[in-house]
Protein backbone atom coordinates (compact mmCIF):
# COMPACT_ATOMS: atom_id res chain seq x y z
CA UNK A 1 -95.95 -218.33 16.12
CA UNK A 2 -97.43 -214.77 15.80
CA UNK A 3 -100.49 -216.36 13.84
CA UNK A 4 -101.41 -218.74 16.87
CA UNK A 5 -100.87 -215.92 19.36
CA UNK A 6 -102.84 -213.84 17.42
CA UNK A 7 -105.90 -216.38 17.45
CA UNK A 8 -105.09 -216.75 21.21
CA UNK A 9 -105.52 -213.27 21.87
CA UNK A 10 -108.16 -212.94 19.79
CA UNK A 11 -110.11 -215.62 21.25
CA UNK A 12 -109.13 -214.50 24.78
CA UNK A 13 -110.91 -210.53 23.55
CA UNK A 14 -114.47 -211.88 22.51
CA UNK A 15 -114.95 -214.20 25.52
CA UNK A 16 -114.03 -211.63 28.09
CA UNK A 17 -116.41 -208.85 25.98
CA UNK A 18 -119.12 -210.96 25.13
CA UNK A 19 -121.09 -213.14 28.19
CA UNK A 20 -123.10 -215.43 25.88
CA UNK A 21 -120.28 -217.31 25.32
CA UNK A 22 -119.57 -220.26 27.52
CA UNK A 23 -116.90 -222.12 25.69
CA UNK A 24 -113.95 -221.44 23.59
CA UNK A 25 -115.32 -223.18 20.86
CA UNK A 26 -118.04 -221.09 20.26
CA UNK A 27 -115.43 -217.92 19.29
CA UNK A 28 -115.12 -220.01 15.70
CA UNK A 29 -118.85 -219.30 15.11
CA UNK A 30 -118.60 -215.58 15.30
CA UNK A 31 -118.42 -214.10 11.71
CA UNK A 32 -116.24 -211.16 13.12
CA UNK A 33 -113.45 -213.89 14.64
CA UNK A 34 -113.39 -215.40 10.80
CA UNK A 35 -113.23 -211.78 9.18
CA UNK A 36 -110.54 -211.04 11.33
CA UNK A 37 -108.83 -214.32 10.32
CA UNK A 38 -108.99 -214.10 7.07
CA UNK A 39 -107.78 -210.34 7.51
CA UNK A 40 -104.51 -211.51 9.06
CA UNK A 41 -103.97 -213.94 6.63
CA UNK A 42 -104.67 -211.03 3.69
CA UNK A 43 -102.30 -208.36 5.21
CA UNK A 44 -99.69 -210.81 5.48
CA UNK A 45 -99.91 -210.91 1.41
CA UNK A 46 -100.13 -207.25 1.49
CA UNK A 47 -97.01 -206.69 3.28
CA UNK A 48 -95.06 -209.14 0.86
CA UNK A 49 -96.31 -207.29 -2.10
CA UNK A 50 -98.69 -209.85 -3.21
CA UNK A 51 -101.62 -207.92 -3.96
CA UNK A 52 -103.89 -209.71 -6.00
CA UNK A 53 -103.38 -212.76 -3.54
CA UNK A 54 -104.35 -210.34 -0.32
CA UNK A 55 -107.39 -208.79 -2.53
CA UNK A 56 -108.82 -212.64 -3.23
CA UNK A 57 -108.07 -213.76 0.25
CA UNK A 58 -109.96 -210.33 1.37
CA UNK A 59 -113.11 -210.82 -0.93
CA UNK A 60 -113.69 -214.41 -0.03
CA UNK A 61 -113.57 -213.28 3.37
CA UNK A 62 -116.01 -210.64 2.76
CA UNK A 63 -118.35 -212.97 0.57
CA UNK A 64 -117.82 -215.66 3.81
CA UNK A 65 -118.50 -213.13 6.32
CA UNK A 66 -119.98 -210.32 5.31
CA UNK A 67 -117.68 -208.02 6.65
CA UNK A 68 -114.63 -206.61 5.29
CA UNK A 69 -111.43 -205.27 6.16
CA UNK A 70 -108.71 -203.77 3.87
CA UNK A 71 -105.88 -205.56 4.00
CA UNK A 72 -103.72 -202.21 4.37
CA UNK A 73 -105.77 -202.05 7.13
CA UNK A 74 -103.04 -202.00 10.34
CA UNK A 75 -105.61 -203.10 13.02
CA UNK A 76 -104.93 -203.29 17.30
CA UNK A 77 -103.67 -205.99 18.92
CA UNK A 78 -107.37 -206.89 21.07
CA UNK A 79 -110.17 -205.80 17.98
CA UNK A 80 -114.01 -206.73 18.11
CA UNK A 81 -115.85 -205.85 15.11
CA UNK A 82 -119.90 -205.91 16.31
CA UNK A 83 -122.08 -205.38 13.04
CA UNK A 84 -125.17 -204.31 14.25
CA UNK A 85 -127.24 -204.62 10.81
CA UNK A 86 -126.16 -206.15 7.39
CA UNK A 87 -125.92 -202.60 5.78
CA UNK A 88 -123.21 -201.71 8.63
CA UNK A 89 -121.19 -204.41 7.83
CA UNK A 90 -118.36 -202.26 5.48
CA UNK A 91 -116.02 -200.90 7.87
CA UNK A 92 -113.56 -198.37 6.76
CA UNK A 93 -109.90 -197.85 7.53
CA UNK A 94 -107.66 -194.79 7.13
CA UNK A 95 -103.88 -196.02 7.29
CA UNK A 96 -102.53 -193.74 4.63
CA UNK A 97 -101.48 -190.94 7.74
């Protein structure tokens, strides 16, 4: 139930930041909705120790998407990832604090 509240919320976040948007279907074009999905999905692995699977989940995301996140990555709640240009796709994280 997490995963589907996630995707709620997530979906909730980009229509109420971005105004182009007139339906909810439109959220499952955005590349940084999909990268965010398949980031979930990743960390999950990550958590249960399954590296290798969260690292292939991660890269087909970032081959899909263009964007990546780490899957140590331990992102908000309500995130929007806006690439401006394909060279700032590559966003970093710092979780080892």
């Amino acid at each position: 139930m997490a995963f589907i509240q996630f995707i709620k919320e997530q979906i909730k976040t980009i229509k109420e930041n971005d105004p182009a948007i007139k339906s909810t279907f439109e959220v499952f074009l955005y590349p940084s909705f999909k990268a965010l999905i398949y980031y979930k999905i990743s960390h999950y692995f990550y958590r249960k120790n399954h590296f290798l699977i969260a690292k292939y989940i991660s890269e087909k995301g970032k081959r899909k998407t263009g964007i990546e996140i780490h899957p140590r990555c331990k992102n908000r709640k309500r995130l929007i990832y806006r690439p401006w240009n394909r060279s700032s796709n590559r966003r970093n994280c710092n979780s080892r604090r």
